[in-house]
C-alpha atoms as a PDB file:
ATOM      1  CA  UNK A   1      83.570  92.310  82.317  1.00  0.00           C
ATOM      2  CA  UNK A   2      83.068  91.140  78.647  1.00  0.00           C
ATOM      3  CA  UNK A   3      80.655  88.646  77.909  1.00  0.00           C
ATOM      4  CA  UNK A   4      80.646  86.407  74.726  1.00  0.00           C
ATOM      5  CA  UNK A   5      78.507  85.915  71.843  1.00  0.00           C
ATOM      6  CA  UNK A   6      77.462  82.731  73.690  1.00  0.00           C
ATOM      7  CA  UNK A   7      76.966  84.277  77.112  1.00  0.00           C
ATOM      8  CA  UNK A   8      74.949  87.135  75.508  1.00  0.00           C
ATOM      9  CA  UNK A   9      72.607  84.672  73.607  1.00  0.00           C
ATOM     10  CA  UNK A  10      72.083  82.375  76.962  1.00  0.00           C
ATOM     11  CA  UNK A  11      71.076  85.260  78.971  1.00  0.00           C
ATOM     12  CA  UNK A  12      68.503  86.400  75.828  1.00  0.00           C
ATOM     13  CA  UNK A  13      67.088  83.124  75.714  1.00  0.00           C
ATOM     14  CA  UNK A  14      66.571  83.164  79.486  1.00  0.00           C
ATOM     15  CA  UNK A  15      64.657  86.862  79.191  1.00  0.00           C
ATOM     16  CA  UNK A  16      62.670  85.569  76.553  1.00  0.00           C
ATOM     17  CA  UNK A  17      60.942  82.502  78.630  1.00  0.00           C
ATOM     18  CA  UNK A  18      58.300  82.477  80.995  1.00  0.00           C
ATOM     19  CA  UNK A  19      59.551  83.083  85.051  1.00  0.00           C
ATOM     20  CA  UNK A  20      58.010  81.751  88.248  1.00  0.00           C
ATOM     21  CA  UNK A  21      56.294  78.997  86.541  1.00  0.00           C
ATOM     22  CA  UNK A  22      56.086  75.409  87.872  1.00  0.00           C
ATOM     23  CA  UNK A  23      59.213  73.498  87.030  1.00  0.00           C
ATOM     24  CA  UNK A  24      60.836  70.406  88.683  1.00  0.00           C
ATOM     25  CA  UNK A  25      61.964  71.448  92.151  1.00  0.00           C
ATOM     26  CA  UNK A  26      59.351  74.855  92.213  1.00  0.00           C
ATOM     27  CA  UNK A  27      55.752  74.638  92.152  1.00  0.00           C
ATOM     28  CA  UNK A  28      55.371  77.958  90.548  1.00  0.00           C
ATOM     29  CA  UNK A  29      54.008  81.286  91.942  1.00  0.00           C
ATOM     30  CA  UNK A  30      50.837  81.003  93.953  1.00  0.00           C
ATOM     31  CA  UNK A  31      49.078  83.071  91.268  1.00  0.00           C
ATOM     32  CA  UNK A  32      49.285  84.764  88.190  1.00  0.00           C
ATOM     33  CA  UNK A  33      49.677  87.954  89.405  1.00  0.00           C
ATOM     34  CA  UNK A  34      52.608  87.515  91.983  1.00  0.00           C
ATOM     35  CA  UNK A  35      54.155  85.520  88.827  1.00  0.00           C
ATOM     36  CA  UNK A  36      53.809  88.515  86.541  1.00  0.00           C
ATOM     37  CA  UNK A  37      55.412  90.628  88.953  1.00  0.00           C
ATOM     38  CA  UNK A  38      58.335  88.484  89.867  1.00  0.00           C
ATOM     39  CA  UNK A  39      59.137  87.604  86.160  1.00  0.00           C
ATOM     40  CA  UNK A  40      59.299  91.790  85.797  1.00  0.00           C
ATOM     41  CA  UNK A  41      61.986  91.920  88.317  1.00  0.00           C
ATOM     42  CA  UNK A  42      63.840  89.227  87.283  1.00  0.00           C
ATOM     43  CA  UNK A  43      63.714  90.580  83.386  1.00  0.00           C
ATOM     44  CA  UNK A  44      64.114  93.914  84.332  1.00  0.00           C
ATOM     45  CA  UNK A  45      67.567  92.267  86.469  1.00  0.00           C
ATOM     46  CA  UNK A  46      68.597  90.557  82.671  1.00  0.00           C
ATOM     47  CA  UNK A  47      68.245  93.519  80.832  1.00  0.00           C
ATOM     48  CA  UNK A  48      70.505  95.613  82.853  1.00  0.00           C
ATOM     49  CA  UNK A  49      73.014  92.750  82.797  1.00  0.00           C
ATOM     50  CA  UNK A  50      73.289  93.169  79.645  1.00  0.00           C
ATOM     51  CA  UNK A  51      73.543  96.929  79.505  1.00  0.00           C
ATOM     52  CA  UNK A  52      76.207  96.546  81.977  1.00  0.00           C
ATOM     53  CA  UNK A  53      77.848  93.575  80.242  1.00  0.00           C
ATOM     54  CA  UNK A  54      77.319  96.095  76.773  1.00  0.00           C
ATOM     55  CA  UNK A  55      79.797  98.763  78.817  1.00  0.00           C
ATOM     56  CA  UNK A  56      82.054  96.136  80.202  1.00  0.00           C
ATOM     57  CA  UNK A  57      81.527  97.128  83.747  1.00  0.00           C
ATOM     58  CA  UNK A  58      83.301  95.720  86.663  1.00  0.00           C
ATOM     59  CA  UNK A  59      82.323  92.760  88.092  1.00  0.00           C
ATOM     60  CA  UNK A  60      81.523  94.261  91.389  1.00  0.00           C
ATOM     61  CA  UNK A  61      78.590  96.296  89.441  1.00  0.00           C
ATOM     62  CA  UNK A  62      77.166  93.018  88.186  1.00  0.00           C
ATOM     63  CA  UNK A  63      77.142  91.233  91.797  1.00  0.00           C
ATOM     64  CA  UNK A  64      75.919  94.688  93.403  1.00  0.00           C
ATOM     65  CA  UNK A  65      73.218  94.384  90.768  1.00  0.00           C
ATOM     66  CA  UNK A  66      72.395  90.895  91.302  1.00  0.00           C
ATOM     67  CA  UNK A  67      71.965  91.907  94.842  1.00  0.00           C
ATOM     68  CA  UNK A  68      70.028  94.662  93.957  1.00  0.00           C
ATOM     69  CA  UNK A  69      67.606  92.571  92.217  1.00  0.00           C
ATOM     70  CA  UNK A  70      67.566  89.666  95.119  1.00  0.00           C
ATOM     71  CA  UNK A  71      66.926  91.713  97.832  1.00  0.00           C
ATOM     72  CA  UNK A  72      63.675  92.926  95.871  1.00  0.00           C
ATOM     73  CA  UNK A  73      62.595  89.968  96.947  1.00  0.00           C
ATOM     74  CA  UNK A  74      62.084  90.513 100.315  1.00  0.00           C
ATOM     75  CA  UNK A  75      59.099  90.382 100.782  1.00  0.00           C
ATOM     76  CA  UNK A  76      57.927  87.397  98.434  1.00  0.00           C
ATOM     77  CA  UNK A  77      57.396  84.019  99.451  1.00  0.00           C
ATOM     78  CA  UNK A  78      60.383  81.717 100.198  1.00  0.00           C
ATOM     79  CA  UNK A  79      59.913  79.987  96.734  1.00  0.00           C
ATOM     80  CA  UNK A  80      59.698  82.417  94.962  1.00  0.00           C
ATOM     81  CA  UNK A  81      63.111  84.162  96.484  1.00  0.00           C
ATOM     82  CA  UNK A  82      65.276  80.995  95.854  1.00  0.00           C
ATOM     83  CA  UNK A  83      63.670  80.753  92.383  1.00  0.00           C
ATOM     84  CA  UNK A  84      64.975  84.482  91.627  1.00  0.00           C
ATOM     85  CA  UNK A  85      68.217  83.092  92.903  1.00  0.00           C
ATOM     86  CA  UNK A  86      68.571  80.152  90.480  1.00  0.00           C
ATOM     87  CA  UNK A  87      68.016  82.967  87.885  1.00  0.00           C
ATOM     88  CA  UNK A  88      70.650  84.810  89.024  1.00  0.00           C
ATOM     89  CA  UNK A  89      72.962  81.417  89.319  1.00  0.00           C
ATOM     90  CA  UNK A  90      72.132  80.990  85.558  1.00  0.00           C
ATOM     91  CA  UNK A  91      73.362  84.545  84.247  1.00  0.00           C
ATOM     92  CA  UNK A  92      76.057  84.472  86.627  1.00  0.00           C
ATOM     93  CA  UNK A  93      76.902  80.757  84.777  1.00  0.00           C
ATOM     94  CA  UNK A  94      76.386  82.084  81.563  1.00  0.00           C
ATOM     95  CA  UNK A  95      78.795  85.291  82.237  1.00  0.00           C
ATOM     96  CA  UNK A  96      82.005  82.504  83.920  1.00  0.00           C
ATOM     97  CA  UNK A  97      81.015  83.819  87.415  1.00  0.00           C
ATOM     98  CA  UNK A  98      81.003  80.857  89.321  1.00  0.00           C
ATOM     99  CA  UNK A  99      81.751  82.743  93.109  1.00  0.00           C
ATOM    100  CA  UNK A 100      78.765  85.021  92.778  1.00  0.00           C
ATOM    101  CA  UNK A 101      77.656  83.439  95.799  1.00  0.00           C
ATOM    102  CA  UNK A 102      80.083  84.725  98.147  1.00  0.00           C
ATOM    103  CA  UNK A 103      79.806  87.921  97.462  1.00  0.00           C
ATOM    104  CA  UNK A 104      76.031  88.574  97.554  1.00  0.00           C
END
C-alpha cells in the first residue's frame, strides 16, 4: 500500500499526542502507569505503520500488524482494549482502509 502526504501527516499527528487519556466516551487509564504503557504499544503500532507504509507493503501486513498490536491487549482492561481499537480505526481511516474490521 502507498499512503499520501496527507495520510502520513494524520498518522504523525496521532503519534505525537497523548494515548489513554480521558476523552468523551473513555474515562482514561486507571493510572498513569497502565497509560504509559498502553500509549507505548499503540506508538510503537504507528511507527511500524509507517515503516511498512515507507516499503509499500501489502495490505495484509498492515491488518496482520494491527492485529498484532490489538491482541497485545489482552490482558488490559476492557477500556482500554476498545480505546487501542479506535486508534487503530483512525490509521486505518487515515490509510483509505475502511474494512479493517473484517479482517482482524
Amino acid at each position: 500500500m502507498h499512503a499520501s502526504p496527507e495520510s502520513l501527516a494524520a498518522i504523525r499527528k496521532l503519534r505525537s499526542e497523548m494515548k489513554f487519556g480521558e476523552q468523551s466516551l473513555y474515562p482514561g487509564a486507571p493510572d498513569e502507569d497502565i497509560r504509559l504503557r498502553c500509549e507505548a504499544q499503540v506508538n510503537q503500532f504507528l511507527d511500524t505503520v509507517v515503516g511498512l507504509l515507507a516499503r509499500d507493503a501489502s495490505k495484509s501486513e498492515i491488518l496482520s500488524c494491527a492485529k498484532a498490536m490489538l491482541d497485545s491487549f489482552a490482558q488490559e482492561d476492557t477500556e482500554e482494549q476498545e480505546q487501542a481499537d479506535t486508534y487503530v480505526g483512525e490509521v486505518m481511516r487515515a490509510i483509505g482502509l475502511e474494512d479493517w474490521t473484517d479482517f482482524i
